[in-house]
PDB file of N, CA and C in Angstrom:
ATOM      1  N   UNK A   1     -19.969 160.082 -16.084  1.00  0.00           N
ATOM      2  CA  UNK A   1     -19.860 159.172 -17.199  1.00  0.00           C
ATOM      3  C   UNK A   1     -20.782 157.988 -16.962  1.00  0.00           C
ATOM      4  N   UNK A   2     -21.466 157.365 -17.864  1.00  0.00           N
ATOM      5  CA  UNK A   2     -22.569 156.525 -17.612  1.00  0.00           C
ATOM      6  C   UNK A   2     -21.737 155.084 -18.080  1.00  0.00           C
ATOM      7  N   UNK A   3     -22.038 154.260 -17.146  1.00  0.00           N
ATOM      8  CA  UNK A   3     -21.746 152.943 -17.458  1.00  0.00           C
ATOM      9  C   UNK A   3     -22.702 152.048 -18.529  1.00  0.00           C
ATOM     10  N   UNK A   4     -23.273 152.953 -19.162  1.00  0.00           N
ATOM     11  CA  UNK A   4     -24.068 151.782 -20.230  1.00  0.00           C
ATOM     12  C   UNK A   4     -23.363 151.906 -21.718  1.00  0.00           C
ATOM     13  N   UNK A   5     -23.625 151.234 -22.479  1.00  0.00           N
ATOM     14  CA  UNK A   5     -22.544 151.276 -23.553  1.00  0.00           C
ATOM     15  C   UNK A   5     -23.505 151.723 -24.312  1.00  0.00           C
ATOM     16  N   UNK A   6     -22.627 152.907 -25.297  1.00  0.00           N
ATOM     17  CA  UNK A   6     -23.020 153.353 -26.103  1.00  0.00           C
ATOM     18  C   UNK A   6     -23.029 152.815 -27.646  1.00  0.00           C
ATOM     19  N   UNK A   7     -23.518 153.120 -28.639  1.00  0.00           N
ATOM     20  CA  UNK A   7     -23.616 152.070 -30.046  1.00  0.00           C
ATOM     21  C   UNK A   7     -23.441 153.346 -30.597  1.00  0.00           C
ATOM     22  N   UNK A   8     -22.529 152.598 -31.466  1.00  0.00           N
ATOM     23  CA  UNK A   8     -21.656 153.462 -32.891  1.00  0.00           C
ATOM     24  C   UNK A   8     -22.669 153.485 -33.714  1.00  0.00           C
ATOM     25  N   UNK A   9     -23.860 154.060 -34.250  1.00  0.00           N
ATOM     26  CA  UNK A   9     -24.968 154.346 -35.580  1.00  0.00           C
ATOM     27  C   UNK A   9     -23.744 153.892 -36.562  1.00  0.00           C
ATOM     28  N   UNK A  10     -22.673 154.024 -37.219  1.00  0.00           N
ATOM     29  CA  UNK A  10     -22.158 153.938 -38.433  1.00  0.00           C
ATOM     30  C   UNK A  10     -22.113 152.490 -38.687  1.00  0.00           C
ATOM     31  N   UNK A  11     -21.298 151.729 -37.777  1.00  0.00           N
ATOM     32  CA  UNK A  11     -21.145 150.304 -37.469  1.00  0.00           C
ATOM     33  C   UNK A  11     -22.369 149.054 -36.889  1.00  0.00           C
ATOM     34  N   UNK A  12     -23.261 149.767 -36.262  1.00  0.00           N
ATOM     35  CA  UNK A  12     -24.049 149.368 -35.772  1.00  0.00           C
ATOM     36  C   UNK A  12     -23.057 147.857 -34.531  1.00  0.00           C
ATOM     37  N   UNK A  13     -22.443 148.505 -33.953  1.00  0.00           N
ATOM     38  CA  UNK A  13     -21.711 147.705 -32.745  1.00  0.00           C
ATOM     39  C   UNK A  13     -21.783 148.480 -31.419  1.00  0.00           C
ATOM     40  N   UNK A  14     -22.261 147.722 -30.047  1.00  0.00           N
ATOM     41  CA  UNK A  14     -21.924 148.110 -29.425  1.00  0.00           C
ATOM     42  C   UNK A  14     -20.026 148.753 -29.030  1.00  0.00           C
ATOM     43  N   UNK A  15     -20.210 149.620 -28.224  1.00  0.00           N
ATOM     44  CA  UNK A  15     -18.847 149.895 -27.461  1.00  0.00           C
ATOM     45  C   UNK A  15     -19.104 150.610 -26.728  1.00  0.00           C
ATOM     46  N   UNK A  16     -18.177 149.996 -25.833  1.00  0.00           N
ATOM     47  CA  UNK A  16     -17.994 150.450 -24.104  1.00  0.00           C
ATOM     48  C   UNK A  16     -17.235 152.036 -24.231  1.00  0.00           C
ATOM     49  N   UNK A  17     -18.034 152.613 -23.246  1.00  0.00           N
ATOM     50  CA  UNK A  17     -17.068 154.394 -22.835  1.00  0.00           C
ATOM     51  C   UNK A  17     -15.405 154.251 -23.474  1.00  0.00           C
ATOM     52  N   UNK A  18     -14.932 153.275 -22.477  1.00  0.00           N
ATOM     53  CA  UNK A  18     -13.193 153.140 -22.794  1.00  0.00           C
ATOM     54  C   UNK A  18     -13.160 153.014 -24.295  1.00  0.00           C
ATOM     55  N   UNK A  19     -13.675 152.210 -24.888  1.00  0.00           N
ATOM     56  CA  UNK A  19     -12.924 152.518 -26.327  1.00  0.00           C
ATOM     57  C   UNK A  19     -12.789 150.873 -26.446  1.00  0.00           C
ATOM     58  N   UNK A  20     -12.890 149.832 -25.505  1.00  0.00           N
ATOM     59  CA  UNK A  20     -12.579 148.410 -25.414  1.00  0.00           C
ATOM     60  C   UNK A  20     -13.918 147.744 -26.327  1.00  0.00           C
ATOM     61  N   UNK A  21     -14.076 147.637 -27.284  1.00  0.00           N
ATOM     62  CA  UNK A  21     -14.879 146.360 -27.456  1.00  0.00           C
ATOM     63  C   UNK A  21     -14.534 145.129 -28.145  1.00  0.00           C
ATOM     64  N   UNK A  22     -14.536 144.215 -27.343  1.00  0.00           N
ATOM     65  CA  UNK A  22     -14.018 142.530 -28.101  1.00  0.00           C
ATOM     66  C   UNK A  22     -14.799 142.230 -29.277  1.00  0.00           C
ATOM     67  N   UNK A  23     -14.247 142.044 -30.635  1.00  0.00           N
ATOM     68  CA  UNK A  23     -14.995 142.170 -31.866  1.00  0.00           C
ATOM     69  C   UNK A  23     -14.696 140.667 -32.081  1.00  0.00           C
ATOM     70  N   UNK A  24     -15.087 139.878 -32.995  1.00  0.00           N
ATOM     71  CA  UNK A  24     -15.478 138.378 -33.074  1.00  0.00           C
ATOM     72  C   UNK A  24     -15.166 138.381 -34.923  1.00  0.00           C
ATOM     73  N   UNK A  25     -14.161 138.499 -35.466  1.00  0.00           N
ATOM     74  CA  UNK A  25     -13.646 138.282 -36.904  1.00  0.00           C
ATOM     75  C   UNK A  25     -13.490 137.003 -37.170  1.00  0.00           C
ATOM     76  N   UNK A  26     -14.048 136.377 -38.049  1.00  0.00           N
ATOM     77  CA  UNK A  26     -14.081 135.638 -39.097  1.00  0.00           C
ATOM     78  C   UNK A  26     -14.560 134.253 -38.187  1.00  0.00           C
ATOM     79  N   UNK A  27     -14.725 133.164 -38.771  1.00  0.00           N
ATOM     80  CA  UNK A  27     -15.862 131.948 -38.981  1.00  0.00           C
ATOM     81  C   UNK A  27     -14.892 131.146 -37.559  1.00  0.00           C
ATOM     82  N   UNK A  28     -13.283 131.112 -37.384  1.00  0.00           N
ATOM     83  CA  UNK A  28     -12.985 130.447 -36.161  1.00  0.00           C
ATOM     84  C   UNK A  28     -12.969 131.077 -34.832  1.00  0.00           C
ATOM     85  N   UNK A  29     -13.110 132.611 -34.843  1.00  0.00           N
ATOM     86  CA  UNK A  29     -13.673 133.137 -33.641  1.00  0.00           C
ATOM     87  C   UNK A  29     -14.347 132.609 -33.085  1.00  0.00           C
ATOM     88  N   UNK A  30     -15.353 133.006 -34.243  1.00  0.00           N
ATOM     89  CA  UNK A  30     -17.024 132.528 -33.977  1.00  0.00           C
ATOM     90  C   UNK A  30     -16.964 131.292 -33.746  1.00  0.00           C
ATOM     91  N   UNK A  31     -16.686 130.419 -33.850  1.00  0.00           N
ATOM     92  CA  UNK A  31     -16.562 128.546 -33.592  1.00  0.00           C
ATOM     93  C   UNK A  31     -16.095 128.481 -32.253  1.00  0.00           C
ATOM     94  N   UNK A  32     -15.204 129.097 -32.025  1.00  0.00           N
ATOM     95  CA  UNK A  32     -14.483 129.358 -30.840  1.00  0.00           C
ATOM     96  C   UNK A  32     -15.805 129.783 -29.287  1.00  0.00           C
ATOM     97  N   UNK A  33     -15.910 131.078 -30.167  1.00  0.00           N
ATOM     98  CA  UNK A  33     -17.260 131.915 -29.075  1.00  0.00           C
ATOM     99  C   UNK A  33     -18.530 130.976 -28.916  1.00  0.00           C
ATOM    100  N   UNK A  34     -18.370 130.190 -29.574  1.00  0.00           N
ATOM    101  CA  UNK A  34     -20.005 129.240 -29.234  1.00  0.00           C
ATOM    102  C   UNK A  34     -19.465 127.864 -28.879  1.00  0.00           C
ATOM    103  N   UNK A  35     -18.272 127.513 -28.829  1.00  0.00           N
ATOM    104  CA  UNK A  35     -17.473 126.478 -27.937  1.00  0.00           C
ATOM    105  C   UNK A  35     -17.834 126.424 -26.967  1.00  0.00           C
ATOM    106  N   UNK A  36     -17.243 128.170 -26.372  1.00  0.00           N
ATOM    107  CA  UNK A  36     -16.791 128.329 -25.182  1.00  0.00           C
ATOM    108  C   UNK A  36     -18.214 128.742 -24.378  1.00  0.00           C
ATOM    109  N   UNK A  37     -19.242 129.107 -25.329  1.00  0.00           N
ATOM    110  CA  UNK A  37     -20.725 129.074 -24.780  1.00  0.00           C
ATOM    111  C   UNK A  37     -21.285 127.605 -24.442  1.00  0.00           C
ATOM    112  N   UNK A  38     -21.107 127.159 -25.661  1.00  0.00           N
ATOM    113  CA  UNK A  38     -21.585 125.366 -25.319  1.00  0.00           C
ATOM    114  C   UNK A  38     -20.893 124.731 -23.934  1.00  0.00           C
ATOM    115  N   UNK A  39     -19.719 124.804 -23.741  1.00  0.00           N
ATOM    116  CA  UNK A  39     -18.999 124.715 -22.706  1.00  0.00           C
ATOM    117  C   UNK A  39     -19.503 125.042 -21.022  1.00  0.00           C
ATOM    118  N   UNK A  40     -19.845 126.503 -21.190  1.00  0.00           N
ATOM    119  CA  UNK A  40     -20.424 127.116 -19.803  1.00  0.00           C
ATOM    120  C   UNK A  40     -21.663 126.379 -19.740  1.00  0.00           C
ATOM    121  N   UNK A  41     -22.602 125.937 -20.861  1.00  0.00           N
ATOM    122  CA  UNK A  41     -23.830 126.055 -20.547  1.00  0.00           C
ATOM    123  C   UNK A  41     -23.735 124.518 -19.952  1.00  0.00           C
ATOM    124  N   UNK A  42     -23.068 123.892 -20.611  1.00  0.00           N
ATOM    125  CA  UNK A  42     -22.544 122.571 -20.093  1.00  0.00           C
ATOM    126  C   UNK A  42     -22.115 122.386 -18.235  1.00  0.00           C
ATOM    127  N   UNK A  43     -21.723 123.395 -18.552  1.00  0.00           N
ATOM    128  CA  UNK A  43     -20.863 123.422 -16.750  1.00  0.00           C
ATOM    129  C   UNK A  43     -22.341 123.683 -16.052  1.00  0.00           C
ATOM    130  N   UNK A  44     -22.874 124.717 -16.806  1.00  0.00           N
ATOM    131  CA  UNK A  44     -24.403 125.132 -15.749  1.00  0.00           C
ATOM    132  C   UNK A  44     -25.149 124.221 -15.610  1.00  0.00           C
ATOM    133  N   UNK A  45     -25.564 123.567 -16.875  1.00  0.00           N
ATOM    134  CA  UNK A  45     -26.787 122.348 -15.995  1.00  0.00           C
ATOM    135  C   UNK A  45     -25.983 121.262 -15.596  1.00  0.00           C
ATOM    136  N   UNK A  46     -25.352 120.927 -15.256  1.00  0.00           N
ATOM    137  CA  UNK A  46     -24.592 119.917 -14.489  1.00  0.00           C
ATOM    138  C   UNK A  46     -24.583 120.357 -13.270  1.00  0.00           C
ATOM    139  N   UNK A  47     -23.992 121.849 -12.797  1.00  0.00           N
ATOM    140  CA  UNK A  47     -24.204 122.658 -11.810  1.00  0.00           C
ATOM    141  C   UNK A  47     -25.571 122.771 -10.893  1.00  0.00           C
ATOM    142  N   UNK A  48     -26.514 122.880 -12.196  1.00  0.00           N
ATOM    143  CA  UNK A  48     -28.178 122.640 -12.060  1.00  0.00           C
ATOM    144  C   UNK A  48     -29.033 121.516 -11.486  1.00  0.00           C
ATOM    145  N   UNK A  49     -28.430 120.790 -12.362  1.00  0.00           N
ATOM    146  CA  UNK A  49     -28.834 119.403 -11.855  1.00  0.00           C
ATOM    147  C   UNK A  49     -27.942 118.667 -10.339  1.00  0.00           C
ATOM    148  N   UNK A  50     -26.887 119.040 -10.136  1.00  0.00           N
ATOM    149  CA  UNK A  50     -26.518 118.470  -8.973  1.00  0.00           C
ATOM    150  C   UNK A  50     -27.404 119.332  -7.720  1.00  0.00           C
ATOM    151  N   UNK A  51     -27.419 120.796  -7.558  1.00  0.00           N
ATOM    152  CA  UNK A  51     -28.032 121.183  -6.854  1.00  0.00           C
ATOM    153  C   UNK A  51     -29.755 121.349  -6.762  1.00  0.00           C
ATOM    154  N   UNK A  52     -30.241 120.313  -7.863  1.00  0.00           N
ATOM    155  CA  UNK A  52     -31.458 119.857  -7.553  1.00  0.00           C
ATOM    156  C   UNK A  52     -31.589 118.774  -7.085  1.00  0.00           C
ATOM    157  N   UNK A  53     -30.403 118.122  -7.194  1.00  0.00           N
ATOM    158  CA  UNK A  53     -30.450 116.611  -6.522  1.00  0.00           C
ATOM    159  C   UNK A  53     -30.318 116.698  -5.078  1.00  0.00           C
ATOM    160  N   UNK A  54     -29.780 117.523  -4.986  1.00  0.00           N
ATOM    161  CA  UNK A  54     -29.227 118.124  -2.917  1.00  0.00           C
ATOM    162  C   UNK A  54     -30.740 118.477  -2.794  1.00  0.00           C
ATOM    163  N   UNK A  55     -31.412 119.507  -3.425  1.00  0.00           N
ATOM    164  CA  UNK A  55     -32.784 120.065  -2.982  1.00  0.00           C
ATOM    165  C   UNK A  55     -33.259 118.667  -2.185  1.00  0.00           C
ATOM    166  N   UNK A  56     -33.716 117.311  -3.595  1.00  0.00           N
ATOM    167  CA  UNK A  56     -34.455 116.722  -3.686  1.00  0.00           C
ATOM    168  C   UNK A  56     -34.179 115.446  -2.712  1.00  0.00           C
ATOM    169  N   UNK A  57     -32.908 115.516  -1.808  1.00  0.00           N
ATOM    170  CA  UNK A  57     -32.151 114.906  -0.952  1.00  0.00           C
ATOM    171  C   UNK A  57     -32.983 115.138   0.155  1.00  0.00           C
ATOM    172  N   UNK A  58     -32.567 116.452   0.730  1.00  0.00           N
ATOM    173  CA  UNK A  58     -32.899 117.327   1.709  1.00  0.00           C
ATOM    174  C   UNK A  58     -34.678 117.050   2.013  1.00  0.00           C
ATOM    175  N   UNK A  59     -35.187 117.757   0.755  1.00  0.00           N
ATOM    176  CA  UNK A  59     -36.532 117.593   1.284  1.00  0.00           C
ATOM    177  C   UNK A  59     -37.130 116.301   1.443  1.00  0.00           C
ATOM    178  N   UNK A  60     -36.695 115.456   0.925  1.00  0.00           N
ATOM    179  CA  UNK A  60     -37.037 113.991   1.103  1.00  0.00           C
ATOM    180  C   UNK A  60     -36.792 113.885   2.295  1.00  0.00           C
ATOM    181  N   UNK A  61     -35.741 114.094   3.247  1.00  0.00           N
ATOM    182  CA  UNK A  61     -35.274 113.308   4.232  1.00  0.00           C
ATOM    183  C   UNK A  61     -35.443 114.471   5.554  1.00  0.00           C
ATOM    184  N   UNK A  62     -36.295 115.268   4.922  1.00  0.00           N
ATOM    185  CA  UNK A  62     -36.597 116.742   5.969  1.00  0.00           C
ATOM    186  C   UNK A  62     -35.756 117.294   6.689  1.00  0.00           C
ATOM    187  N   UNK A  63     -34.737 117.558   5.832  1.00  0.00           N
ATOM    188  CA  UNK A  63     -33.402 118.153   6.590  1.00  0.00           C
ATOM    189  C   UNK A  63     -33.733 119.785   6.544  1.00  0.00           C
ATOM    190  N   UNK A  64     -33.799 120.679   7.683  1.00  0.00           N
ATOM    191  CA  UNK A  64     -34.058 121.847   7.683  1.00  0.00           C
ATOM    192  C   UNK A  64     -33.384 122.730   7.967  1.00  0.00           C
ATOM    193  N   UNK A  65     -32.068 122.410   8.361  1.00  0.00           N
ATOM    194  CA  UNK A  65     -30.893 123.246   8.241  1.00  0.00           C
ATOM    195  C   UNK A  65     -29.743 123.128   7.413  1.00  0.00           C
ATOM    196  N   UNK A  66     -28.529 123.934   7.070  1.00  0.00           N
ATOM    197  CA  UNK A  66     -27.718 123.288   6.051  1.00  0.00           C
ATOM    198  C   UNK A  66     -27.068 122.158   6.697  1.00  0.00           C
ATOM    199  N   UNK A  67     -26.475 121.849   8.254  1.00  0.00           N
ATOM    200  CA  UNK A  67     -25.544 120.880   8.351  1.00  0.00           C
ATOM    201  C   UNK A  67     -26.595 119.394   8.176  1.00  0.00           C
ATOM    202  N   UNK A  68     -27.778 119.358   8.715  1.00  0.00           N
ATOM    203  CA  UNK A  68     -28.591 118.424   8.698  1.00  0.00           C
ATOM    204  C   UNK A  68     -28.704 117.824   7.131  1.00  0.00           C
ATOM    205  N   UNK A  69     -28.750 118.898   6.538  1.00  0.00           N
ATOM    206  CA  UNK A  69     -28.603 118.718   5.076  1.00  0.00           C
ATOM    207  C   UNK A  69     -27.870 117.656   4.704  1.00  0.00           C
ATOM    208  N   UNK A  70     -26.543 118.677   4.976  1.00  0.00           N
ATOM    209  CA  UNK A  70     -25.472 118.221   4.356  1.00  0.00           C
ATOM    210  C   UNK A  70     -25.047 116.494   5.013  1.00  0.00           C
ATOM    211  N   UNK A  71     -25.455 116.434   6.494  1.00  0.00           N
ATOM    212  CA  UNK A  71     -25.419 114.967   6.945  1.00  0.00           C
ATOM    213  C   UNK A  71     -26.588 113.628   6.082  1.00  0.00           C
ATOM    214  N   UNK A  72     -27.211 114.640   5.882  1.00  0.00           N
ATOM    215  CA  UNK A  72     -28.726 113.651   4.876  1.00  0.00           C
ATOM    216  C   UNK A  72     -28.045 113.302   3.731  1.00  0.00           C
ATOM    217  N   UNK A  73     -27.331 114.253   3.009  1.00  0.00           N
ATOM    218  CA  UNK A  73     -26.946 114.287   1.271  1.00  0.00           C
ATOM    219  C   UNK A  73     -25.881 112.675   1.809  1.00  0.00           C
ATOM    220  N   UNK A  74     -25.156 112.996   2.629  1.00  0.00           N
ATOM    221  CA  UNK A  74     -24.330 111.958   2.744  1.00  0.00           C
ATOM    222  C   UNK A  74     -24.550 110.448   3.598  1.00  0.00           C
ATOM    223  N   UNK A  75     -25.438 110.268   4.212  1.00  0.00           N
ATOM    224  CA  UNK A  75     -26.329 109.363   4.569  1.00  0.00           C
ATOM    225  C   UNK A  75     -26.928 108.580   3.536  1.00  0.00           C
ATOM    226  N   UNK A  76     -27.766 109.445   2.590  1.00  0.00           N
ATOM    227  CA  UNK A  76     -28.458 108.777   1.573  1.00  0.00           C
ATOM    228  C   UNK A  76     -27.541 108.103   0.684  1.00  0.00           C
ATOM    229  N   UNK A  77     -26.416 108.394   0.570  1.00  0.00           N
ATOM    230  CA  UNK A  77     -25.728 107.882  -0.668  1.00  0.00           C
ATOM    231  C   UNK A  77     -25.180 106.406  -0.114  1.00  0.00           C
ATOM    232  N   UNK A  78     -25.630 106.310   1.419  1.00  0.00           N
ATOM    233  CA  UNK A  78     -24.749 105.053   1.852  1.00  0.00           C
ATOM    234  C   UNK A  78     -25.990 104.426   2.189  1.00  0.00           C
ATOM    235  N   UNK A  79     -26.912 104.670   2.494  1.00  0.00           N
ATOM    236  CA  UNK A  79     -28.063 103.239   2.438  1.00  0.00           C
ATOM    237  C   UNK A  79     -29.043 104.002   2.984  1.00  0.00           C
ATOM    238  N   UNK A  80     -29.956 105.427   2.610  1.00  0.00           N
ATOM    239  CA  UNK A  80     -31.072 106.209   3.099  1.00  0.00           C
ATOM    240  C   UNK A  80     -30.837 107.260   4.060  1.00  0.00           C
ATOM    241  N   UNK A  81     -32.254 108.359   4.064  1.00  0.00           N
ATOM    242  CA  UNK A  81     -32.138 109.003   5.115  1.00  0.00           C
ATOM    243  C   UNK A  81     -31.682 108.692   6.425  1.00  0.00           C
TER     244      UNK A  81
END
């Protein structure tokens, strides 16, 4: 059995082998489903941006291992490398 999902030609919807597909009815689904997208994408660059700030920690202060790192990230925040 192949794990790729097959598409119904009649419906033009994907669906999974099992028979499971999460369908998205009417206008507060949908409000809902792009919430909860706006939401993640929210969580990601915040996610993004903190771990470019560690990058931009690190290489500043030439930390080349993680604990050195992690002693730099917390150094800097109290008065520099």
């Amino acid at each position: 059995m192949s794990l790729a999902l097959a598409v119904d030609h009649r419906t033009s919807e994907s669906r999974h082998p099992s028979g499971f597909a999460p369908a998205i009815t009417g206008g507060v689904a949908r409000q809902r489903q792009e919430a909860n997208v706006a939401v993640f994408a929210l969580v990601a660059a915040v996610a993004g941006l903190a771990l470019a700030v560690v990058i931009y920690i690190c290489s500043v202060c030439n930390a080349r291992s993680f604990s050195a790192c992690l002693r730099a990230v917390q150094r800097f925040w109290i008065g520099g490398c």
